[in-house]
Each structure stands twice: as C-alpha cells, then as structure tokens.
C-alpha atoms as a PDB file:
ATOM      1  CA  UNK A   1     -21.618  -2.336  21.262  1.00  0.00           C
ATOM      2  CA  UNK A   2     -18.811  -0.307  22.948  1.00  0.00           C
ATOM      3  CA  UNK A   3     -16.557  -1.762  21.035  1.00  0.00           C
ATOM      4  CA  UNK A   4     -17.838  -0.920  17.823  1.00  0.00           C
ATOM      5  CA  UNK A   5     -18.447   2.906  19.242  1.00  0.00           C
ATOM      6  CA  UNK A   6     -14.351   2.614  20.252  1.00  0.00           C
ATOM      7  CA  UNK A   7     -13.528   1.270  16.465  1.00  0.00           C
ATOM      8  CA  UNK A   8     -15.421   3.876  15.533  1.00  0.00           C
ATOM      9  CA  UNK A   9     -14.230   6.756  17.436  1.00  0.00           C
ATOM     10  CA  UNK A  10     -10.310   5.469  16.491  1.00  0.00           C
ATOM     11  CA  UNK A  11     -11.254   5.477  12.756  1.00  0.00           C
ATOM     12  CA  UNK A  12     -12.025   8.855  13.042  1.00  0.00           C
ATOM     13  CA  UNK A  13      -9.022   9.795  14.587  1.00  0.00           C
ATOM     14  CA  UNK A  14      -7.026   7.723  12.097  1.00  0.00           C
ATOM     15  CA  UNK A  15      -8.877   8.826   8.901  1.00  0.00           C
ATOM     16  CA  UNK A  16      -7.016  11.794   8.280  1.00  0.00           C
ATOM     17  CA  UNK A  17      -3.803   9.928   7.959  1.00  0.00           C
ATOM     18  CA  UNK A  18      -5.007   6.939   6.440  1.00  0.00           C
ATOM     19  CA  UNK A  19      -6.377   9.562   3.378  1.00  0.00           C
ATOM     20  CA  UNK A  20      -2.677  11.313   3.357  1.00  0.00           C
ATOM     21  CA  UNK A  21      -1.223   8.114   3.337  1.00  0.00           C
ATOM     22  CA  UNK A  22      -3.016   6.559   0.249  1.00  0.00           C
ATOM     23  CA  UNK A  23      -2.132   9.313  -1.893  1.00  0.00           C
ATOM     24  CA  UNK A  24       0.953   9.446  -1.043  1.00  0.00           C
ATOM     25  CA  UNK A  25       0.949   5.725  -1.950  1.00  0.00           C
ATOM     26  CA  UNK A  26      -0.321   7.138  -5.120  1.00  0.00           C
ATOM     27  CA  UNK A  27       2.370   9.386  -6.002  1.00  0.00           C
ATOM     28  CA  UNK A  28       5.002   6.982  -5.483  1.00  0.00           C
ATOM     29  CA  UNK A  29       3.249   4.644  -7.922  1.00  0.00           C
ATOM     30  CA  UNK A  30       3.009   7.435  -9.887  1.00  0.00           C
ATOM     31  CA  UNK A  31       6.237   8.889  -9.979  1.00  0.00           C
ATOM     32  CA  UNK A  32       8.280   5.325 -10.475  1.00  0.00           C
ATOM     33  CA  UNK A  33       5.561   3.971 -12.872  1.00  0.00           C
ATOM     34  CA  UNK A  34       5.024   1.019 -11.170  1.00  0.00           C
ATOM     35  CA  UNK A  35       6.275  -0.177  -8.323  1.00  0.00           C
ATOM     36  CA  UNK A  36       5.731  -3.098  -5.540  1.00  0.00           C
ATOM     37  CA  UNK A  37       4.270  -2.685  -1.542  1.00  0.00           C
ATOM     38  CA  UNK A  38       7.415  -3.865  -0.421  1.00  0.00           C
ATOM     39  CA  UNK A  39       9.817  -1.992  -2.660  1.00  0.00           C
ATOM     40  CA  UNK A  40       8.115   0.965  -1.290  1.00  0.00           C
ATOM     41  CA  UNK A  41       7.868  -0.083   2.084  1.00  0.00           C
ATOM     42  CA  UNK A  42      11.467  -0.227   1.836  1.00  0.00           C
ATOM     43  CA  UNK A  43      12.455   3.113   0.256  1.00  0.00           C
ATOM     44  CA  UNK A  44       9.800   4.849   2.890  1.00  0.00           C
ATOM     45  CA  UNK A  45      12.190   2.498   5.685  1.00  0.00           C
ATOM     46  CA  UNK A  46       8.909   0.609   7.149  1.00  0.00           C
ATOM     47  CA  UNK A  47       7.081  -2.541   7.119  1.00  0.00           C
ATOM     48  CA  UNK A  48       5.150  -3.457   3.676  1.00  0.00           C
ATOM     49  CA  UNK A  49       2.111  -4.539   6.812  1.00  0.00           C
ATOM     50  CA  UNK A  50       1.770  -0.584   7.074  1.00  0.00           C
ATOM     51  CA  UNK A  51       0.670   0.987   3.901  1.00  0.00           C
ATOM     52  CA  UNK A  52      -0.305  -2.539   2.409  1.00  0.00           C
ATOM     53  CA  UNK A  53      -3.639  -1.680   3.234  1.00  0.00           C
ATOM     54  CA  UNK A  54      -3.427   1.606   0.572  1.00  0.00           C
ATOM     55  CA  UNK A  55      -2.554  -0.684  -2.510  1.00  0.00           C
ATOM     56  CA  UNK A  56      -5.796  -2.530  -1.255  1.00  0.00           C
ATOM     57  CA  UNK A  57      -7.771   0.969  -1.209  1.00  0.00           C
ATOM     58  CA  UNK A  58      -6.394   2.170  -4.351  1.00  0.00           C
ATOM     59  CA  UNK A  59      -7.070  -0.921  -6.837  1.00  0.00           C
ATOM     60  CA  UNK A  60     -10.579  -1.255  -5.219  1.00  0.00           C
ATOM     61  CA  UNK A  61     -10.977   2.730  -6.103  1.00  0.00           C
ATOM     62  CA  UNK A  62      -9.985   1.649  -9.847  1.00  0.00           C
ATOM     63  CA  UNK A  63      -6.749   4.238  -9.412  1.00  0.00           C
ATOM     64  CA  UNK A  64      -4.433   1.187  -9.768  1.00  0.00           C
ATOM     65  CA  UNK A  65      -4.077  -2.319 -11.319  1.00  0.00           C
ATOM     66  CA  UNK A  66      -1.892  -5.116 -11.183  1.00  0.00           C
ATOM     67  CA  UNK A  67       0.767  -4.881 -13.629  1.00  0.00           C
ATOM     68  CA  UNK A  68       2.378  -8.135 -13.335  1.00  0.00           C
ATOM     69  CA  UNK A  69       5.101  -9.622 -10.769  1.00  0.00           C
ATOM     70  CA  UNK A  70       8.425  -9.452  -9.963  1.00  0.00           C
ATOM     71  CA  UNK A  71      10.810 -11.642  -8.004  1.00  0.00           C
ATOM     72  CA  UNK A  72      11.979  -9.819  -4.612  1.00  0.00           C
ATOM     73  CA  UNK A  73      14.584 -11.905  -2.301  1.00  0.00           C
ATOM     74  CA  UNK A  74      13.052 -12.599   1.302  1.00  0.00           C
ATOM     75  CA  UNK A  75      15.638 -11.977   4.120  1.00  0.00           C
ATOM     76  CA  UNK A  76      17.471 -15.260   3.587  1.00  0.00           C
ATOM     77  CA  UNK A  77      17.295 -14.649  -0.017  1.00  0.00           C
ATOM     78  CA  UNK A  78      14.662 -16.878  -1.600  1.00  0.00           C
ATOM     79  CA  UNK A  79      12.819 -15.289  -4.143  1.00  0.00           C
ATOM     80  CA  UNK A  80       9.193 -15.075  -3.580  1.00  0.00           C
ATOM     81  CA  UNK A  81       6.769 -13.188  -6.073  1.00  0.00           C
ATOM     82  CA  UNK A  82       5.261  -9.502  -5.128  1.00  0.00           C
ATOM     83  CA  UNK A  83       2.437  -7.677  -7.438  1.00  0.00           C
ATOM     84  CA  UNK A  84       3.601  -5.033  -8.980  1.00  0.00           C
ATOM     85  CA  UNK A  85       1.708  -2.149  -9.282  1.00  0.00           C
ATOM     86  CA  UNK A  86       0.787   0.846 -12.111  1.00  0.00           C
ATOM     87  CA  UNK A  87      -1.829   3.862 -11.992  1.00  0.00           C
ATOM     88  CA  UNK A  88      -4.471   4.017 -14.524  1.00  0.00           C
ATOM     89  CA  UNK A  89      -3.634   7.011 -16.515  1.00  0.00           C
END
C-alpha cells in the first residue's frame, strides 16, 4: 500500500508538467500539421521515450489521429516505420 500512496504522491507532483507537456505536444502537431513522436523528439533535442506518452494521451482524448506513416532512418540507417500524427480540426 505505500507504494501506491508514493505513486500517488509523485503523480501529483508530476501532473502539472505532464498537462504542460501534452499541449505543448499539441501545438507542435498543430503548428507542422502533422508530425511524428520522434521527429519531434528530435527538434525538442530529447528521447521520443519522453513525451511518447502525450501522443498516447492525446489520441485517447480524440484531439489526434493517426494520419498514416512515414519511413524515418534508425541510427545505422535502416528505415523503420513511425505513425504520423494530425489534430482533429
């Protein structure tokens, strides 16, 4: 049970942040028109792990759909396929 009380207690903490972060997720999406996690993570300069978790929030909110994929090289420069994402307007 502590442990729940301690998940708890962080997600409190981290809420703010988590809210600022998935609109600014938004308004990316927005402002490009559609765009993939991992293009995104890489303009913002961080790991597509970290804000993953707003595209998630977002399309379950009905704010943004799957628009397709597109072909992103890994770091050894496969291709490998990435969702891309719009907003519902």
């Amino acid at each position: 049970m502590q442990t729940n009380q301690q998940s708890l207690e962080t997600y409190e903490l981290k809420k703010p942040f988590i809210d600022n972060d998935r609109d600014r997720v938004y308004n990316e999406i927005f402002i490009n028109g559609s765009i993939t996690c991992h293009e995104l993570a890489e303009q913002w300069g961080c790991p597509p792990n970290c804000i993953s978790g707003r595209f998630s929030e977002l399309s379950k909110l009905g704010l943004i759909v799957a628009d397709g994929k597109k072909y992103l090289p890994n770091y050894k420069g496969q291709l490998y396929p990435h969702t891309v994402w719009r907003c519902i307007r």
